[in-house]
N, C-alpha and C. Protein backbone atom coordinates (compact mmCIF):
# COMPACT_ATOMS: atom_id res chain seq x y z
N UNK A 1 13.79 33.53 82.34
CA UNK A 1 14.22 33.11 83.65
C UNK A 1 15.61 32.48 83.54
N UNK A 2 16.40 32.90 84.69
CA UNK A 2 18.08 32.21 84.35
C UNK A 2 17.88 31.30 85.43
N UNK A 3 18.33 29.83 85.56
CA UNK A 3 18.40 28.99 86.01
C UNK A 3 19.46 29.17 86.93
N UNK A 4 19.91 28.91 87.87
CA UNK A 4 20.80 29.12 88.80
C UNK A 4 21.03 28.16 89.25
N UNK A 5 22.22 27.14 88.01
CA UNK A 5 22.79 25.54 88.27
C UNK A 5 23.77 25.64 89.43
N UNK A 6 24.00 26.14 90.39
CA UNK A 6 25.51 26.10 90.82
C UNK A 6 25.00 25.61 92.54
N UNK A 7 26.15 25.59 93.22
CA UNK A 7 26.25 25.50 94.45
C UNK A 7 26.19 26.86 95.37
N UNK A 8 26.06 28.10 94.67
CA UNK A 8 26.18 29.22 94.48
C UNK A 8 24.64 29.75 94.95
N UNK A 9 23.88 29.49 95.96
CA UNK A 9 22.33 30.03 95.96
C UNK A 9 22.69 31.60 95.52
N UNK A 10 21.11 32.20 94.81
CA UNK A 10 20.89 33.75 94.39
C UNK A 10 21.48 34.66 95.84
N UNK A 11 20.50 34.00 97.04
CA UNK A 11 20.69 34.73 97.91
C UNK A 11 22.26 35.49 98.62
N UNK A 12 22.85 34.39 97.94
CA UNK A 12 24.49 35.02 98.74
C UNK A 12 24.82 35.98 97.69
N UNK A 13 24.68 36.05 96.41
CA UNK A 13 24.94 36.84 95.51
C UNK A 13 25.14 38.16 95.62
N UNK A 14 26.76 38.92 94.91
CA UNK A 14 26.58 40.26 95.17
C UNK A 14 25.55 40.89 94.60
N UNK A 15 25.25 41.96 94.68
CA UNK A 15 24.14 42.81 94.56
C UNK A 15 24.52 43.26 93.12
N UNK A 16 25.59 43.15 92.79
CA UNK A 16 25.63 43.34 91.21
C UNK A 16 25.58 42.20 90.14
N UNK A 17 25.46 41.08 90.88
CA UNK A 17 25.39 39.82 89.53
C UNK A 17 24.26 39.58 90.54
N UNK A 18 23.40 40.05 90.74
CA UNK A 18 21.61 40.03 90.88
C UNK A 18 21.37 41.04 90.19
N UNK A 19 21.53 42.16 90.19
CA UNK A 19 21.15 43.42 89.08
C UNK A 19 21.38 42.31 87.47
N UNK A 20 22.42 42.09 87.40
CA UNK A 20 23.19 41.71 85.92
C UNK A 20 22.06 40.92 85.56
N UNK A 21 21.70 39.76 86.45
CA UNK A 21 21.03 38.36 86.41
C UNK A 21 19.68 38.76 85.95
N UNK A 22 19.18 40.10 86.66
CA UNK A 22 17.62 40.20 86.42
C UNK A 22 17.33 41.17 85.38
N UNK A 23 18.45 41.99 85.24
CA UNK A 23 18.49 43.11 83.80
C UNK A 23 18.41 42.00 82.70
N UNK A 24 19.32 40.98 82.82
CA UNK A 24 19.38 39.90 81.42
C UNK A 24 18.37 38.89 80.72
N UNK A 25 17.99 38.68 82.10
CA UNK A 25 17.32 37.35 82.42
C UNK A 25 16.07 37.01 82.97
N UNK A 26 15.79 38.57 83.73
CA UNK A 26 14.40 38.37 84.82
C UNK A 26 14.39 37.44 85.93
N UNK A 27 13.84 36.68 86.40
CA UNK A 27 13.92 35.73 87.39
C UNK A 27 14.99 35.24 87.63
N UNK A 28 15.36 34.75 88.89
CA UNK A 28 16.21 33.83 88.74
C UNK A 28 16.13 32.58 90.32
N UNK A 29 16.12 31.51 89.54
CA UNK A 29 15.70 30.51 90.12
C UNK A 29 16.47 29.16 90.35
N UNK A 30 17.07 29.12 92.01
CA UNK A 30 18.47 27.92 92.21
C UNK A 30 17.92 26.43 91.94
N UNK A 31 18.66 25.73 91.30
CA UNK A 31 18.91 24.41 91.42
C UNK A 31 20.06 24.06 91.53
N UNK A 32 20.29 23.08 92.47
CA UNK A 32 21.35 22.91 93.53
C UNK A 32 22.02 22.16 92.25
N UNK A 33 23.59 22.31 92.42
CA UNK A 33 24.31 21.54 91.41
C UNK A 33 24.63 20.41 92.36
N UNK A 34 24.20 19.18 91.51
CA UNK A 34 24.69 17.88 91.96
C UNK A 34 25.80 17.60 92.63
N UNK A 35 26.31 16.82 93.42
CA UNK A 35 27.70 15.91 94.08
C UNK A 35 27.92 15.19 92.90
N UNK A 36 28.83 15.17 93.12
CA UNK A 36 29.81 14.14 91.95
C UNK A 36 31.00 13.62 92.64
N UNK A 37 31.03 11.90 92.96
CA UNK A 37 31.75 11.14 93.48
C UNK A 37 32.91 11.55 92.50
N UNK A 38 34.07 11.41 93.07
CA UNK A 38 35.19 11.52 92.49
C UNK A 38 35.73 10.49 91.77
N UNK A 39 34.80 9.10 92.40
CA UNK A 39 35.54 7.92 91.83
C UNK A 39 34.69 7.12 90.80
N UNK A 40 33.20 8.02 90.58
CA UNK A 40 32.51 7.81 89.04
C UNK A 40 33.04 7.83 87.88
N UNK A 41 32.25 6.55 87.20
CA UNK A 41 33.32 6.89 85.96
C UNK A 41 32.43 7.65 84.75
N UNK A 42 32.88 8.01 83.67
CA UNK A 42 32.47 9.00 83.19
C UNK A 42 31.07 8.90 82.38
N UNK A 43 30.79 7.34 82.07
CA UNK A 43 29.46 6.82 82.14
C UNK A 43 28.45 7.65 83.23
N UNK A 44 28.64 7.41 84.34
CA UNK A 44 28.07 7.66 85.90
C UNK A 44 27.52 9.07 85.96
N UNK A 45 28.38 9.64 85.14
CA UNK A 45 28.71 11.36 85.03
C UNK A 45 27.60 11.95 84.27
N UNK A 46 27.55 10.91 82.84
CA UNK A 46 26.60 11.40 82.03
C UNK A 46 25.42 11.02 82.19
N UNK A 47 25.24 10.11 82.91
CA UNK A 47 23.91 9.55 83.66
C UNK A 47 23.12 10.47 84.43
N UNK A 48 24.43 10.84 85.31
CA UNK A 48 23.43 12.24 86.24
C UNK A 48 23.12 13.02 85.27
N UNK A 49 24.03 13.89 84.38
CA UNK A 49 23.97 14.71 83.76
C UNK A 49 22.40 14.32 82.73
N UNK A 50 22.37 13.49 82.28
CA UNK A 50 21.01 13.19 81.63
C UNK A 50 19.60 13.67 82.36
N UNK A 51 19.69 12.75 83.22
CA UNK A 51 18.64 13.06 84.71
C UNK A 51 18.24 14.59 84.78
N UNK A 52 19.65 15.26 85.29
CA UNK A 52 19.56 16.80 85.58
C UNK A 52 18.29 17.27 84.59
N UNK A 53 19.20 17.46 83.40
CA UNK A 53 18.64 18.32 82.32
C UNK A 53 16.61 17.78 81.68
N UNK A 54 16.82 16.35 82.11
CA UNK A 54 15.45 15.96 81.92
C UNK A 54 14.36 16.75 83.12
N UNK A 55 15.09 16.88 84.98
CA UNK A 55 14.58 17.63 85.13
C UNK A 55 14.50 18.94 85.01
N UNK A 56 15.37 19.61 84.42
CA UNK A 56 15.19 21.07 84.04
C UNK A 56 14.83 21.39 82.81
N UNK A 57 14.59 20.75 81.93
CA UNK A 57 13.44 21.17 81.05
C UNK A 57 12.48 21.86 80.69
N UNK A 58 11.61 21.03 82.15
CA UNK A 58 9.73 21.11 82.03
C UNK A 58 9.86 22.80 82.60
N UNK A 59 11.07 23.21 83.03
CA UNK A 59 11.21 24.56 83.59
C UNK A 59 11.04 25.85 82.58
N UNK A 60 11.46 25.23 81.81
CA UNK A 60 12.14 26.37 80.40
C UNK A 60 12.52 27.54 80.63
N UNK A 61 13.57 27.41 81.43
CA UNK A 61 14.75 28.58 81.31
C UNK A 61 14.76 29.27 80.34
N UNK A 62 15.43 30.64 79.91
CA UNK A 62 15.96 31.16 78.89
C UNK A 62 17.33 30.94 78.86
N UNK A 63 18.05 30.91 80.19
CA UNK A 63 19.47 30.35 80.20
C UNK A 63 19.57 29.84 81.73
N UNK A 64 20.66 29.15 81.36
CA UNK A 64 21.10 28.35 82.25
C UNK A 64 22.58 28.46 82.96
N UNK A 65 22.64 29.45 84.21
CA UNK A 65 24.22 29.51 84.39
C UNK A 65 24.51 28.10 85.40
N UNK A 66 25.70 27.68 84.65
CA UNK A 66 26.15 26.15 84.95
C UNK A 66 27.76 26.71 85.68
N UNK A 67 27.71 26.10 86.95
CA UNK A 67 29.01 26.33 87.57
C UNK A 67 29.12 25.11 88.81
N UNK A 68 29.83 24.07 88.48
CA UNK A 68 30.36 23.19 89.09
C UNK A 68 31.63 22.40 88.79
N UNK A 69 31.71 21.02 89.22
CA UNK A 69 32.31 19.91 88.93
C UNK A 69 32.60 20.01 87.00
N UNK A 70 33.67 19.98 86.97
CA UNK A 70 34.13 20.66 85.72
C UNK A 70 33.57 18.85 84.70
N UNK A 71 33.36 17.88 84.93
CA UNK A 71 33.17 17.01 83.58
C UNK A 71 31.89 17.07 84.11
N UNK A 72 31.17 17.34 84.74
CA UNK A 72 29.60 17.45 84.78
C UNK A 72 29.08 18.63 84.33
N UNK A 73 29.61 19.52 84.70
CA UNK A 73 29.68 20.90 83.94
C UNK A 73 29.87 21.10 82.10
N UNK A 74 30.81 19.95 81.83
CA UNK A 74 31.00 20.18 80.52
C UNK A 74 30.08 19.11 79.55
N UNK A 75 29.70 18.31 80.44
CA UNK A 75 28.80 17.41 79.83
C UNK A 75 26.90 18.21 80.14
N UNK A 76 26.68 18.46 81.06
CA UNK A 76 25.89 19.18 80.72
C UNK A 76 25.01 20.73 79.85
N UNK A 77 26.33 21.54 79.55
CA UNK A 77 26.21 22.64 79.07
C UNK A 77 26.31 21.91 77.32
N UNK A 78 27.07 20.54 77.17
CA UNK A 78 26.73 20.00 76.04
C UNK A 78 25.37 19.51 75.50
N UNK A 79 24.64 19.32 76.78
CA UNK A 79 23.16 18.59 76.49
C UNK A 79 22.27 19.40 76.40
N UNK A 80 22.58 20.46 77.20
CA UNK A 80 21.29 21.70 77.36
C UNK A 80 21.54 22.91 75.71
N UNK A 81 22.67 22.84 75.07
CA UNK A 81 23.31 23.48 73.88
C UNK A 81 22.62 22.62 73.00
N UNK A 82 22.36 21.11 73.07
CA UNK A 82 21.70 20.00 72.09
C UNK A 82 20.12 20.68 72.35
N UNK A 83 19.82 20.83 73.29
CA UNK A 83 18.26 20.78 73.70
C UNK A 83 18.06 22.25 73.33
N UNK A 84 18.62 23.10 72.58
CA UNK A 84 18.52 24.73 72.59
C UNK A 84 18.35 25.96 73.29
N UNK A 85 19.41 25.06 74.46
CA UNK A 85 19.16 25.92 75.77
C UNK A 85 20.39 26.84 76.29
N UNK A 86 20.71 27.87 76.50
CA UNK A 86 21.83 28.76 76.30
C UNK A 86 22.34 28.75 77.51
N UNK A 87 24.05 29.10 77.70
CA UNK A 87 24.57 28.56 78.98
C UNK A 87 24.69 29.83 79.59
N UNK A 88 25.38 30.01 80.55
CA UNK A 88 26.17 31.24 80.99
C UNK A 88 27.24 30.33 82.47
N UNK A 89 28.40 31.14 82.72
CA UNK A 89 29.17 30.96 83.63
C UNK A 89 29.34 32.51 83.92
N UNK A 90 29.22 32.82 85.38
CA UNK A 90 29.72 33.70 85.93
C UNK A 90 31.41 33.97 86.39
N UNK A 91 31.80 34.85 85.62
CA UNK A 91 33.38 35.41 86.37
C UNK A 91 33.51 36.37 87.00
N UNK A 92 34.78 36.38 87.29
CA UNK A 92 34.96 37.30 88.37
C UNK A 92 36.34 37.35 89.01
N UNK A 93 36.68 38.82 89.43
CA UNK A 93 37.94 38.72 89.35
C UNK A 93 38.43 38.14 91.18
N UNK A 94 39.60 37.64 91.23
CA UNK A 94 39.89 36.72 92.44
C UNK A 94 40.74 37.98 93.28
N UNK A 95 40.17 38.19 94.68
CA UNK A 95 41.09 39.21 95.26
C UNK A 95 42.05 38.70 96.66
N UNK A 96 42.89 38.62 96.47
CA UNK A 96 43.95 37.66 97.37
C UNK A 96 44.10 39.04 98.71
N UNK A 97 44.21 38.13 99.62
CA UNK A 97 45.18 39.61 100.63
C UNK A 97 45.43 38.13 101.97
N UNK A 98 46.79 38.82 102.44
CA UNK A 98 47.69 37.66 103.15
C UNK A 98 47.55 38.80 104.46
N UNK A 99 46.94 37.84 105.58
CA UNK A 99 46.82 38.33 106.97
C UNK A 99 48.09 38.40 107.86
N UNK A 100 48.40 39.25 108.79
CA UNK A 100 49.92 39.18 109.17
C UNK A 100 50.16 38.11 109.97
N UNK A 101 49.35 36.78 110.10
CA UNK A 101 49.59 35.20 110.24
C UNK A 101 49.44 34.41 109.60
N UNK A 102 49.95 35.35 108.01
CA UNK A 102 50.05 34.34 106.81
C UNK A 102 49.23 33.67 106.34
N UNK A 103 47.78 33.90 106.69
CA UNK A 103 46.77 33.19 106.28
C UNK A 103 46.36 34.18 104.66
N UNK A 104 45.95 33.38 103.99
CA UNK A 104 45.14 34.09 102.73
C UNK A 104 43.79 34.16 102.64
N UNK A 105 43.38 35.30 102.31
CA UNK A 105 42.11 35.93 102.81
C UNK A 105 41.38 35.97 100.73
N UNK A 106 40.54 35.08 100.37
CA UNK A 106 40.33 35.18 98.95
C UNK A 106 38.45 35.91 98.85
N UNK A 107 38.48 36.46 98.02
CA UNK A 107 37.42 37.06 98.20
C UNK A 107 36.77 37.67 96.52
N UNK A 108 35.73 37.25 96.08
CA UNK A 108 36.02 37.70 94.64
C UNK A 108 34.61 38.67 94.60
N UNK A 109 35.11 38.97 93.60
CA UNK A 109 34.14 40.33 92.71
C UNK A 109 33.67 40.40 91.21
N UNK A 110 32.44 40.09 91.27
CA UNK A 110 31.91 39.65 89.91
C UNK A 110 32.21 40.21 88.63
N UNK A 111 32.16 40.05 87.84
CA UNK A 111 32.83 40.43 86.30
C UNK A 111 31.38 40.79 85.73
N UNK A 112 31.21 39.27 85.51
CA UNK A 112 30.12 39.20 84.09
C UNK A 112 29.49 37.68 84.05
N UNK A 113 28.30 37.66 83.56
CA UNK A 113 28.17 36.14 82.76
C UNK A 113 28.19 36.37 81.42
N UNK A 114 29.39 35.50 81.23
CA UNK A 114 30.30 35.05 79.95
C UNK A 114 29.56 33.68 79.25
N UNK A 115 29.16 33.91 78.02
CA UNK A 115 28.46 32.71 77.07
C UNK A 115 29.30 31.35 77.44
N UNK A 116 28.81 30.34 77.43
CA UNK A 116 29.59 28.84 76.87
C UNK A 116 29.85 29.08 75.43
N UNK A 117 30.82 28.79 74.69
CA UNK A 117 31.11 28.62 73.58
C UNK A 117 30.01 27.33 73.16
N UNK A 118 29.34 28.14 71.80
CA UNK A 118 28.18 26.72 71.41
C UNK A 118 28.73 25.63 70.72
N UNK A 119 29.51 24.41 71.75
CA UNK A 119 30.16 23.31 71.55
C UNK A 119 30.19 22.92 69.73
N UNK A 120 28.89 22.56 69.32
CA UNK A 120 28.82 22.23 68.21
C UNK A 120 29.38 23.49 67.24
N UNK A 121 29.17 24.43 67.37
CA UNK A 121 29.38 25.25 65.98
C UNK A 121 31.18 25.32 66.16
N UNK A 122 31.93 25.82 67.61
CA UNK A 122 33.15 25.74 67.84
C UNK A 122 33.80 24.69 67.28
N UNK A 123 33.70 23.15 67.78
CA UNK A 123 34.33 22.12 67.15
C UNK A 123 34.61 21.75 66.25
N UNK A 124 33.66 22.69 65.44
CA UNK A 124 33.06 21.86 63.84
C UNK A 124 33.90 22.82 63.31
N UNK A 125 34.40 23.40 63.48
CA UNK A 125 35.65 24.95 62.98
C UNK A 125 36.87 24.36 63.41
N UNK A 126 37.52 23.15 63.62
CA UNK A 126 38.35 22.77 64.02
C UNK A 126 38.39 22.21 63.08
């Protein structure tokens, strides 16, 4: 089962990173990615981030695609990598087009889910 950390519900999903998601992964099941005050400090951060992952556990994912708030994001894909739990981030390419009242029209188109680099083995190669 792939966990579906993001702000991103399955349901809006193109029809090809739902194929991708369930060819890889089988199920796939949203948990809403947290708010994160802007003016938390990074204590605050890892606090939620603790919480989260204690409740996603008892779930046991096979992976976990994590897409939010980039130091909650990076602190959690660190805890769930400790706990032996595998990440994924979805990409995708960004398609711009400018309306003839100059407005920008952004619209993207899925790529792939791309691994987290496994923090510990990366660093430790530094």
């Amino acid at each position: 089962m792939l966990l579906n950390l993001s702000n991103h519900p399955y349901a809006t999903w193109q029809d090809v990173q739902k194929a991708e998601a369930e060819a890889r992964f089988g199920a796939v099941v949203d948990f809403p990615f947290p708010a994160v005050d802007p003016a938390w400090s990074s204590e605050a951060v890892s606090d939620l981030a603790k919480s989260v992952v204690e409740a996603v556990k008892p779930m046991f994912p096979s992976a976990i695609h994590v897409m939010g708030e980039m130091t909650l994001t990076f602190t959690l894909v660190a805890l769930f990598q400790a706990a032996g739990i595998a990440c994924v981030a979805s990409t995708s390419e960004r398609l711009v087009t400018e309306t003839e009242n100059g407005k920008k029209v952004v619209t993207f188109k899925f790529t792939q889910f791309r691994s987290y680099p496994d923090l510990f083995t990366t660093f430790n190669k530094v």
